[in-house]
PDB file of N, CA and C in Angstrom:
ATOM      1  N   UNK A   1      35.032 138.437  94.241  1.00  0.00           N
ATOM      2  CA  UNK A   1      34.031 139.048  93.398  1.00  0.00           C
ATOM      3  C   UNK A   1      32.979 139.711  94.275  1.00  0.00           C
ATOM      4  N   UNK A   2      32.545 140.912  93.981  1.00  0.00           N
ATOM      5  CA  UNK A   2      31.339 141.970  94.338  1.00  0.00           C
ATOM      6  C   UNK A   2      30.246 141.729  93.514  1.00  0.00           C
ATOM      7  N   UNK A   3      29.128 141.086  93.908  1.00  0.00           N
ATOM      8  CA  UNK A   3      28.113 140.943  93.557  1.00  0.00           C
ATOM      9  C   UNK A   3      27.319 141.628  93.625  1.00  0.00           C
ATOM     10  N   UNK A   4      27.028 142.708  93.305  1.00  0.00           N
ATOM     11  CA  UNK A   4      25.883 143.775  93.159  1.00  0.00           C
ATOM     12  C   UNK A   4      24.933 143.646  91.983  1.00  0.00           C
ATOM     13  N   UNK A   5      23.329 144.142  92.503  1.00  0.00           N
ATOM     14  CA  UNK A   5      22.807 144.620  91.025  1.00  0.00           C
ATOM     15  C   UNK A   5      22.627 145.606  90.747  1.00  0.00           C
ATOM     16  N   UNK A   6      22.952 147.153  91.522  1.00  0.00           N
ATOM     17  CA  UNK A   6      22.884 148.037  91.198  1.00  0.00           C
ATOM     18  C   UNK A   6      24.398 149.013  91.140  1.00  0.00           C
ATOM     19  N   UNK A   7      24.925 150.373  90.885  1.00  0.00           N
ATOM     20  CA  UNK A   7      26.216 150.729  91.216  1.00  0.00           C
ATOM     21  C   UNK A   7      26.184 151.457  92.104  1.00  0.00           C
ATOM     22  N   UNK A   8      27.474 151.482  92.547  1.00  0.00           N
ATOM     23  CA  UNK A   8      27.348 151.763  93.985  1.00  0.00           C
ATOM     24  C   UNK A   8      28.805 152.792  94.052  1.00  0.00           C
ATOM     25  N   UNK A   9      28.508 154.652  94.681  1.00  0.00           N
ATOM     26  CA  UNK A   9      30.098 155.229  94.868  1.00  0.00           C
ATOM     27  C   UNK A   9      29.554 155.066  96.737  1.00  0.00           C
ATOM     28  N   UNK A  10      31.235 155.113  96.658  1.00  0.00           N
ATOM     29  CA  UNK A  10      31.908 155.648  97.699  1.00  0.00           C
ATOM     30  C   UNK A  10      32.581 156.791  98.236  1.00  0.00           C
ATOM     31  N   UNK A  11      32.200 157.068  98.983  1.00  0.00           N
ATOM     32  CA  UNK A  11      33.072 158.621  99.170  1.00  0.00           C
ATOM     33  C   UNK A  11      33.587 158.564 100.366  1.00  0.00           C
ATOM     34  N   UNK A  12      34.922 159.513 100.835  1.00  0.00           N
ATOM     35  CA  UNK A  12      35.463 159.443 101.668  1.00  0.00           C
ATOM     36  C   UNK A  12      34.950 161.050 102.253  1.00  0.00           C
ATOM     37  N   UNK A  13      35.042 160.596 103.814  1.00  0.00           N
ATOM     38  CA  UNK A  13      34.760 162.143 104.154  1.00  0.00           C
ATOM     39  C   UNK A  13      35.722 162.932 104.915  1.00  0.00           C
ATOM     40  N   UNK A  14      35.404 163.981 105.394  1.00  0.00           N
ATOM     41  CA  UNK A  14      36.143 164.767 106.234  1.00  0.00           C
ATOM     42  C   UNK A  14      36.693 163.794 107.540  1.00  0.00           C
ATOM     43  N   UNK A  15      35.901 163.095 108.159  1.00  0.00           N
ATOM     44  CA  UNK A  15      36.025 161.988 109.487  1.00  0.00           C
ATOM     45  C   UNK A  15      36.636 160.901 109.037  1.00  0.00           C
ATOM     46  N   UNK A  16      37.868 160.567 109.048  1.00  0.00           N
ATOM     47  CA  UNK A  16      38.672 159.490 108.775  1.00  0.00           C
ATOM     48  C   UNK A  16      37.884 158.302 109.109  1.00  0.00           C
ATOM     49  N   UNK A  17      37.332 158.416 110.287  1.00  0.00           N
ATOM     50  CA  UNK A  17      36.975 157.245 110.396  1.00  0.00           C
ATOM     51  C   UNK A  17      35.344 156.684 109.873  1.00  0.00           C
ATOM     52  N   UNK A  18      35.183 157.362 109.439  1.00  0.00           N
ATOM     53  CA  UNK A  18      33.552 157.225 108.426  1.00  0.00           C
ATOM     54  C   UNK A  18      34.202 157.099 106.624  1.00  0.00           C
ATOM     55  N   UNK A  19      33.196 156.631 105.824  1.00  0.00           N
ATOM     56  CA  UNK A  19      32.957 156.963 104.049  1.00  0.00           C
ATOM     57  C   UNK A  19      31.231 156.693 103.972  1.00  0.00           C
ATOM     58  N   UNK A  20      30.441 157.363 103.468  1.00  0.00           N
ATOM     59  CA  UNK A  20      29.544 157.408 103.033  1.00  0.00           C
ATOM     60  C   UNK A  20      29.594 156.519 101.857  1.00  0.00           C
ATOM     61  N   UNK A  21      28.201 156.364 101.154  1.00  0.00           N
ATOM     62  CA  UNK A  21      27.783 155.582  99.840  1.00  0.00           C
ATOM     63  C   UNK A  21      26.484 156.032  99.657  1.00  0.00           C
ATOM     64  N   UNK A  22      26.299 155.202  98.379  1.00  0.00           N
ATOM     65  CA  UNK A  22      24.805 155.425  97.802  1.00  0.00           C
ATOM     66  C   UNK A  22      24.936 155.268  96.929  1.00  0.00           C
ATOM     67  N   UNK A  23      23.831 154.770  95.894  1.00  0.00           N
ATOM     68  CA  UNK A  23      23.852 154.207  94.821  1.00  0.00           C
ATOM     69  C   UNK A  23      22.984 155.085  93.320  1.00  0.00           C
ATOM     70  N   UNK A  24      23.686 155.139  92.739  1.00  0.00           N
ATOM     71  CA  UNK A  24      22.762 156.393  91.820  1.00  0.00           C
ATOM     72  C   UNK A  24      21.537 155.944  90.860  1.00  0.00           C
ATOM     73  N   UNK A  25      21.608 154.297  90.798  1.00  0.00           N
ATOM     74  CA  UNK A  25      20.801 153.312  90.530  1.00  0.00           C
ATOM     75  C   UNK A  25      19.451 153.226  91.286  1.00  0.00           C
ATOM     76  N   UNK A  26      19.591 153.257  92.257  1.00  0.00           N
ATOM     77  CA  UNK A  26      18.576 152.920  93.415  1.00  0.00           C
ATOM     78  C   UNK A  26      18.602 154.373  94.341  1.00  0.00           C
ATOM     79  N   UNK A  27      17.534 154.925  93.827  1.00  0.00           N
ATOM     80  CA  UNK A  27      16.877 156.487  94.438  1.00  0.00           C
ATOM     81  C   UNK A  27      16.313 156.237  95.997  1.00  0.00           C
ATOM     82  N   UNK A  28      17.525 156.930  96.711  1.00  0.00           N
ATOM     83  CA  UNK A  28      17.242 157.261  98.295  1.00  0.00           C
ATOM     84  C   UNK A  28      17.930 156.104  99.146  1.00  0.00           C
ATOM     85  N   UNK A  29      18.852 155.359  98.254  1.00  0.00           N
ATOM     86  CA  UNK A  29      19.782 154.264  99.351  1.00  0.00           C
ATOM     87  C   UNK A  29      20.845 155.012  99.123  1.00  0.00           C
ATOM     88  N   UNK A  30      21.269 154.965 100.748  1.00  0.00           N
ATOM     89  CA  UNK A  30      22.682 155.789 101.306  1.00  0.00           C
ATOM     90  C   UNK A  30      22.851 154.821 102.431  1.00  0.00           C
ATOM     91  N   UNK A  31      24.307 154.815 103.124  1.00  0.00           N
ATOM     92  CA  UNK A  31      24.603 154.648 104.273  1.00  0.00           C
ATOM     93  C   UNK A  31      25.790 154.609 104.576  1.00  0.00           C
ATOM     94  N   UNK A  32      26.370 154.496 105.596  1.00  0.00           N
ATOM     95  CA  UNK A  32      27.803 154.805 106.054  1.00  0.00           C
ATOM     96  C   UNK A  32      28.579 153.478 106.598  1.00  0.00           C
ATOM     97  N   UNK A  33      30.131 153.830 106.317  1.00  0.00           N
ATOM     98  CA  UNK A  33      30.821 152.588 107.158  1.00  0.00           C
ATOM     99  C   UNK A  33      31.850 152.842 107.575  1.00  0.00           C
ATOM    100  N   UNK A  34      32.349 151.959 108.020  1.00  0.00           N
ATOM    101  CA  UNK A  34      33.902 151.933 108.515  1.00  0.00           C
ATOM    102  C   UNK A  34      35.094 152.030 107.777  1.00  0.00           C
ATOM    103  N   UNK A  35      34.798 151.683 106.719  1.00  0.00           N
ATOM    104  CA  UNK A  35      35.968 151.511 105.959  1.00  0.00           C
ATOM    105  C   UNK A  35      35.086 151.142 104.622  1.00  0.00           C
ATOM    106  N   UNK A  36      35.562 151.049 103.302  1.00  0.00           N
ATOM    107  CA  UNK A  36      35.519 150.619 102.320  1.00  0.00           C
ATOM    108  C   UNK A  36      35.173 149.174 102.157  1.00  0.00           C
ATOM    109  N   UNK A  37      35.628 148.321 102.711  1.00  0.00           N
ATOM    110  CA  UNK A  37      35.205 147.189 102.779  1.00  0.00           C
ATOM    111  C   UNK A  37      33.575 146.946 103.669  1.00  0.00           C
ATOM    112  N   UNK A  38      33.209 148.063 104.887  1.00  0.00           N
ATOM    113  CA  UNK A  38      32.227 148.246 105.473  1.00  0.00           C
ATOM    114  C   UNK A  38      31.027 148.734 104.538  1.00  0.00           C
ATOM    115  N   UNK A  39      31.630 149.361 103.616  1.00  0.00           N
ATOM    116  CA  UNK A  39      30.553 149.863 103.278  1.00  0.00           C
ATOM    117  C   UNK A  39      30.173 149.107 101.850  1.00  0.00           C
ATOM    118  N   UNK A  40      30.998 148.040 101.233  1.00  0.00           N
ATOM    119  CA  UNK A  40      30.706 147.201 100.524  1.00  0.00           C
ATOM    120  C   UNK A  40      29.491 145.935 100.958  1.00  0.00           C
ATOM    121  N   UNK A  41      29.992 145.568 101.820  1.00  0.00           N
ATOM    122  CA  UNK A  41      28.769 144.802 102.855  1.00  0.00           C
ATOM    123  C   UNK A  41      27.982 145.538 103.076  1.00  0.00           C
ATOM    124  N   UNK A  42      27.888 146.395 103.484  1.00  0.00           N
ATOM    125  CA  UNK A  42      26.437 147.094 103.729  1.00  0.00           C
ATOM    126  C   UNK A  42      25.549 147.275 103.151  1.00  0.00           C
ATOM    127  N   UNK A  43      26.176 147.688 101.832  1.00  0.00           N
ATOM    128  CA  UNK A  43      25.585 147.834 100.744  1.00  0.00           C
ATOM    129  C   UNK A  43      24.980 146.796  99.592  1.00  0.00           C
ATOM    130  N   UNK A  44      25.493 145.581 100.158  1.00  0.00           N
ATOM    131  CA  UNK A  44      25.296 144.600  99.467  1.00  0.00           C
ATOM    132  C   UNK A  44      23.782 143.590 100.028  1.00  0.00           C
ATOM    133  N   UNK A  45      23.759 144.006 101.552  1.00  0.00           N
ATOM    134  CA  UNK A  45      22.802 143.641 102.183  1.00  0.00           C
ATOM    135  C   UNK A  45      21.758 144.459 102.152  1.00  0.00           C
ATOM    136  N   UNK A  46      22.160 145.940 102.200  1.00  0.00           N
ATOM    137  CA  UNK A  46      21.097 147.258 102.464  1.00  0.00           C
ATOM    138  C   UNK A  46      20.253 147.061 100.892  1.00  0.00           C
ATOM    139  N   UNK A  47      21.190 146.854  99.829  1.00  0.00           N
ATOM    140  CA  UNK A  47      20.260 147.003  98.548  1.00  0.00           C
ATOM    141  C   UNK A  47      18.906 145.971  98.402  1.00  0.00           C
ATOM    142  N   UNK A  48      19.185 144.849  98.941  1.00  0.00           N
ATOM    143  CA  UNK A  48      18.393 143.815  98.835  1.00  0.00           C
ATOM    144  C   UNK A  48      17.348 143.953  99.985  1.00  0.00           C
ATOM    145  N   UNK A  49      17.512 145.024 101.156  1.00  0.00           N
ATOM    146  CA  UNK A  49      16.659 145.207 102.302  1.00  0.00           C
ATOM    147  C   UNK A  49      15.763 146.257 101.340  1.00  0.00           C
ATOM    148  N   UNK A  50      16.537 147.097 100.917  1.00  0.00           N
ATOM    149  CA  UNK A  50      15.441 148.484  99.945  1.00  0.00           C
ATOM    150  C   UNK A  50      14.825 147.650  99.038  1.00  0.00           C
ATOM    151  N   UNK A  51      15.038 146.805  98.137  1.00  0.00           N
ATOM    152  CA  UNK A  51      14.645 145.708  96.954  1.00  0.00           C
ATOM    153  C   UNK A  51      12.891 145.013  98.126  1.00  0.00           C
ATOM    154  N   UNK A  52      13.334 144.633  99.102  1.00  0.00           N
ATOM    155  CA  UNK A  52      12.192 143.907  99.537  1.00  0.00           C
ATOM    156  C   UNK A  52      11.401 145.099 100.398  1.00  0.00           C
ATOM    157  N   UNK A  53      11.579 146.175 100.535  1.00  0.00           N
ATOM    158  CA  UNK A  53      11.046 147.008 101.063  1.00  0.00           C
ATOM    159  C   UNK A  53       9.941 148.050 100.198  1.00  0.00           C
ATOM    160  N   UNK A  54      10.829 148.197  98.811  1.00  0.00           N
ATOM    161  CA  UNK A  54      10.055 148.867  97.733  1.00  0.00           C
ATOM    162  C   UNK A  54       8.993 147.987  97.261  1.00  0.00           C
ATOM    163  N   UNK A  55       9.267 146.220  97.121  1.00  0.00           N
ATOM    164  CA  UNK A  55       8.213 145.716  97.359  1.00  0.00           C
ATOM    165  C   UNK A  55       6.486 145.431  97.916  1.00  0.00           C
ATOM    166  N   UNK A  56       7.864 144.975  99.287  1.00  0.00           N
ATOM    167  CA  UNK A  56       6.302 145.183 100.269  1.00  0.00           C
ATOM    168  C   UNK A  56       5.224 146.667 100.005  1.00  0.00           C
ATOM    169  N   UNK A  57       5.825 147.843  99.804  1.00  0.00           N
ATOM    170  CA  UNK A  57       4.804 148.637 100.116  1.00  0.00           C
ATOM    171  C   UNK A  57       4.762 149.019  98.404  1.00  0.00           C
ATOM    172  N   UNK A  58       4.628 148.238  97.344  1.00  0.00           N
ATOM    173  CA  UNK A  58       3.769 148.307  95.983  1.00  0.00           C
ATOM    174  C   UNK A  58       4.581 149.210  95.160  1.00  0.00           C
ATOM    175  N   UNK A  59       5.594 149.844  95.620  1.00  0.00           N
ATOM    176  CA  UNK A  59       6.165 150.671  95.019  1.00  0.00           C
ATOM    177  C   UNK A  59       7.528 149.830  93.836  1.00  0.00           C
ATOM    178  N   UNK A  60       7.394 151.055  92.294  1.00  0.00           N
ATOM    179  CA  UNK A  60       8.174 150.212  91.573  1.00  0.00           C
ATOM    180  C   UNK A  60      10.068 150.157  91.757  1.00  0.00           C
ATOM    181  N   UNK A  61      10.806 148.694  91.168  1.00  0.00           N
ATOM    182  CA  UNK A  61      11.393 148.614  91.098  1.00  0.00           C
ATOM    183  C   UNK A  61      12.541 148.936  90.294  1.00  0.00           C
ATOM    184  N   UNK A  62      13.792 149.747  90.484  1.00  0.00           N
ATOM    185  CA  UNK A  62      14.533 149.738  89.553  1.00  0.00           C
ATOM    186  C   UNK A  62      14.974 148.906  88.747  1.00  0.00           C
ATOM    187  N   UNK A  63      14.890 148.918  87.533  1.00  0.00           N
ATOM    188  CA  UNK A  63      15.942 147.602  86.827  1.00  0.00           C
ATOM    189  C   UNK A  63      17.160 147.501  87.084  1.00  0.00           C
ATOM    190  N   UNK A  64      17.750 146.299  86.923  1.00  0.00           N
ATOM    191  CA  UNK A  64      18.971 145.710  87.539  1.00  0.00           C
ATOM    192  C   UNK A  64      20.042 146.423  86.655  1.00  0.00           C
ATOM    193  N   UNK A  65      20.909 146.789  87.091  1.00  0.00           N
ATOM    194  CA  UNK A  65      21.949 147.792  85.889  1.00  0.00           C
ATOM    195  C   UNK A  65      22.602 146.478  85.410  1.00  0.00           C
ATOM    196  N   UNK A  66      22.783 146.527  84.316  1.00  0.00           N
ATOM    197  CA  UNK A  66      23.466 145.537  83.598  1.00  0.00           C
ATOM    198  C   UNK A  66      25.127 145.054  83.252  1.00  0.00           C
ATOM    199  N   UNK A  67      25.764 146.504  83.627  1.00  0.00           N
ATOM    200  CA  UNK A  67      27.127 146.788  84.155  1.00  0.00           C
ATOM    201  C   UNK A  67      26.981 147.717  85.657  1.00  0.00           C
ATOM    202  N   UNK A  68      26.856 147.628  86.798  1.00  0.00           N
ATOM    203  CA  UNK A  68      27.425 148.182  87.877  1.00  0.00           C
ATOM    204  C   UNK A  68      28.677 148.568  87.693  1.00  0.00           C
ATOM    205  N   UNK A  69      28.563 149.926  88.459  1.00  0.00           N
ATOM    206  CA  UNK A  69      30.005 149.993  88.855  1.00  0.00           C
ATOM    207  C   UNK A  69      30.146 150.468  90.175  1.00  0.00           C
ATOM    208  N   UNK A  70      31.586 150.347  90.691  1.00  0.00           N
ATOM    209  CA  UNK A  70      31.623 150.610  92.275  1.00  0.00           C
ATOM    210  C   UNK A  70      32.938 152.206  91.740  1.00  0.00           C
ATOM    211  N   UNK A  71      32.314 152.751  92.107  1.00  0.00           N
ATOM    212  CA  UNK A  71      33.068 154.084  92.359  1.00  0.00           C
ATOM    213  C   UNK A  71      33.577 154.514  93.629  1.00  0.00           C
ATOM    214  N   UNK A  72      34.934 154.543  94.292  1.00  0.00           N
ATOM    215  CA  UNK A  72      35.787 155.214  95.162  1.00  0.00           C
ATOM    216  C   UNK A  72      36.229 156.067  95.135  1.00  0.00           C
ATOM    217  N   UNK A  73      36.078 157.714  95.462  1.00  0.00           N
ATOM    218  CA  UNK A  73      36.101 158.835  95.452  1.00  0.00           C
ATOM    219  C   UNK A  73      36.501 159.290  96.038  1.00  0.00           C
ATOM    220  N   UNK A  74      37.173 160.603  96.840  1.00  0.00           N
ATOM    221  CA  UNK A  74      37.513 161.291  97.501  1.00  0.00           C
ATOM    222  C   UNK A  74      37.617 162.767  96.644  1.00  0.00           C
ATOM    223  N   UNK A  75      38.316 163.765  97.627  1.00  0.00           N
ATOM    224  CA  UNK A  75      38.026 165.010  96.926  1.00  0.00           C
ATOM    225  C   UNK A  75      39.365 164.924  95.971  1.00  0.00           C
ATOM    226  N   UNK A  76      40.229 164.429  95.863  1.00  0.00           N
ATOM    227  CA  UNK A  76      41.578 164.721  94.980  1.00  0.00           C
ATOM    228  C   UNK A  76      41.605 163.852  93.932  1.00  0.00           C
ATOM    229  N   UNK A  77      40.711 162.420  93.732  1.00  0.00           N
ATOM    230  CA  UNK A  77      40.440 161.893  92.178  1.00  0.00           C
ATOM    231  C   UNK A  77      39.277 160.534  92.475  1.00  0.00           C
ATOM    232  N   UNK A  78      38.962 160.264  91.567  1.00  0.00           N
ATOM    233  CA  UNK A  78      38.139 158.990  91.180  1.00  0.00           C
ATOM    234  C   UNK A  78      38.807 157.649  91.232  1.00  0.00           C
ATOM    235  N   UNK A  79      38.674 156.934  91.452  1.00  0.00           N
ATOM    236  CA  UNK A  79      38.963 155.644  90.659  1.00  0.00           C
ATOM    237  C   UNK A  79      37.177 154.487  90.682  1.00  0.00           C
ATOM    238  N   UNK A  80      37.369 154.057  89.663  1.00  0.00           N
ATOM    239  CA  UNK A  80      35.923 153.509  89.738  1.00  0.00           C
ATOM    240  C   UNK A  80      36.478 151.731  89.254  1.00  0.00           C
ATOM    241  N   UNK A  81      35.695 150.926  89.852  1.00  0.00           N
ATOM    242  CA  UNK A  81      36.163 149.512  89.323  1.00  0.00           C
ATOM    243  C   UNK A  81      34.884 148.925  89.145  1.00  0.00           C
ATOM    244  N   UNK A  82      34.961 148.551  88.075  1.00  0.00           N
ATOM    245  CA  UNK A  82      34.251 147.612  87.293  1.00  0.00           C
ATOM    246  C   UNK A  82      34.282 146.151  87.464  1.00  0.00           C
ATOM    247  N   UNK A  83      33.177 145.926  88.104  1.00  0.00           N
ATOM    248  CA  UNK A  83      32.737 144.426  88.858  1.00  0.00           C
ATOM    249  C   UNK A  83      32.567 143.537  87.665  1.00  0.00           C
ATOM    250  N   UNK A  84      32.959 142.307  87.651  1.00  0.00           N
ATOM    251  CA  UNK A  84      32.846 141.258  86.571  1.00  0.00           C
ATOM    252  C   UNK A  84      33.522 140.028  87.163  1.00  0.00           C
ATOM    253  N   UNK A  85      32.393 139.077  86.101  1.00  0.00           N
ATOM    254  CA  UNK A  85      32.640 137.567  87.139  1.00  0.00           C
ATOM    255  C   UNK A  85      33.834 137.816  87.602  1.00  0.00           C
ATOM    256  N   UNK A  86      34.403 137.632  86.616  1.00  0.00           N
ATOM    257  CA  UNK A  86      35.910 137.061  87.157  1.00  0.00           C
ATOM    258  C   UNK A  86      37.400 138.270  87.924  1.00  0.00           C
ATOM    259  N   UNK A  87      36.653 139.470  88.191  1.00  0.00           N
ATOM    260  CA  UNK A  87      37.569 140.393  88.595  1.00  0.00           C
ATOM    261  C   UNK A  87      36.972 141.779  88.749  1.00  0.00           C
ATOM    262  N   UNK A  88      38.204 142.752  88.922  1.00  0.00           N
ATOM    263  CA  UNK A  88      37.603 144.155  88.967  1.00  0.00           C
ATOM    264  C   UNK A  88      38.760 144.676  87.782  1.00  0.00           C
ATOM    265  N   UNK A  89      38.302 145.835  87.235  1.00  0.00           N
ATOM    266  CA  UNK A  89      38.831 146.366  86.453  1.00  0.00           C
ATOM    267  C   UNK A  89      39.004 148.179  86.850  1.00  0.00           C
ATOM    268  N   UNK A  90      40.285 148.236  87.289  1.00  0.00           N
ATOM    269  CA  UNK A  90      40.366 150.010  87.944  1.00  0.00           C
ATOM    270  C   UNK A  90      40.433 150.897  86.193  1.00  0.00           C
ATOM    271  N   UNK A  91      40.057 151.938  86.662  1.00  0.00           N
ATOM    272  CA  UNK A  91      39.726 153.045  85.981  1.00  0.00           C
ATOM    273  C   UNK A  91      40.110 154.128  86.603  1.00  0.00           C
ATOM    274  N   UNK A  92      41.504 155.015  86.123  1.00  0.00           N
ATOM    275  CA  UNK A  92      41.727 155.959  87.547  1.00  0.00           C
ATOM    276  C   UNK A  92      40.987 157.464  86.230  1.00  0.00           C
ATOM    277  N   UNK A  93      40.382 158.673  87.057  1.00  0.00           N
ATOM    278  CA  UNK A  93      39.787 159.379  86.401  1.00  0.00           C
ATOM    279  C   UNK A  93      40.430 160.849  86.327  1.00  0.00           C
TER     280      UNK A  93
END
């Protein structure tokens, strides 16, 4: 299980060995990884670093999305999976 509180795509880029992210939930978090699984961790830690960061300096918080979703992208189709206790649920687009 992917525990997020906000949603989160993925994109693949031109550099095989990079995918970008960012979350359309949370305005101005981006970052890059290794792989798909890299950028799940990252993102799972980075959101909660922006969460205590928008804090500290008084600024407001997004509300917690109540369904996240994790979107995996590339330029030839979508698939987006839907995080829930007990599983993911693919969605090809």
């Amino acid at each position: 299980m992917i525990d997020l509180e906000y949603s989160l795509v993925i994109e693949a880029t031109e550099d095989h060995d990079f995918f970008g992210f960012y979350s359309p939930d949370l305005k101005g978090f981006t970052g890059v990884g290794h792989s798909v699984e890299d950028c799940l961790y990252k993102a799972k830690w980075g959101m909660t670093e922006q969460i205590n960061l928008l804090k500290e300096q008084g600024l407001p918080i997004p509300l917690k999305n109540p369904d996240p979703k994790i979107i995996i992208q590339n330029e030839e189709h979508e698939v987006s999976y839907t995080s829930a206790n007990s599983g993911f649920e693919a969605v090809a687009h």
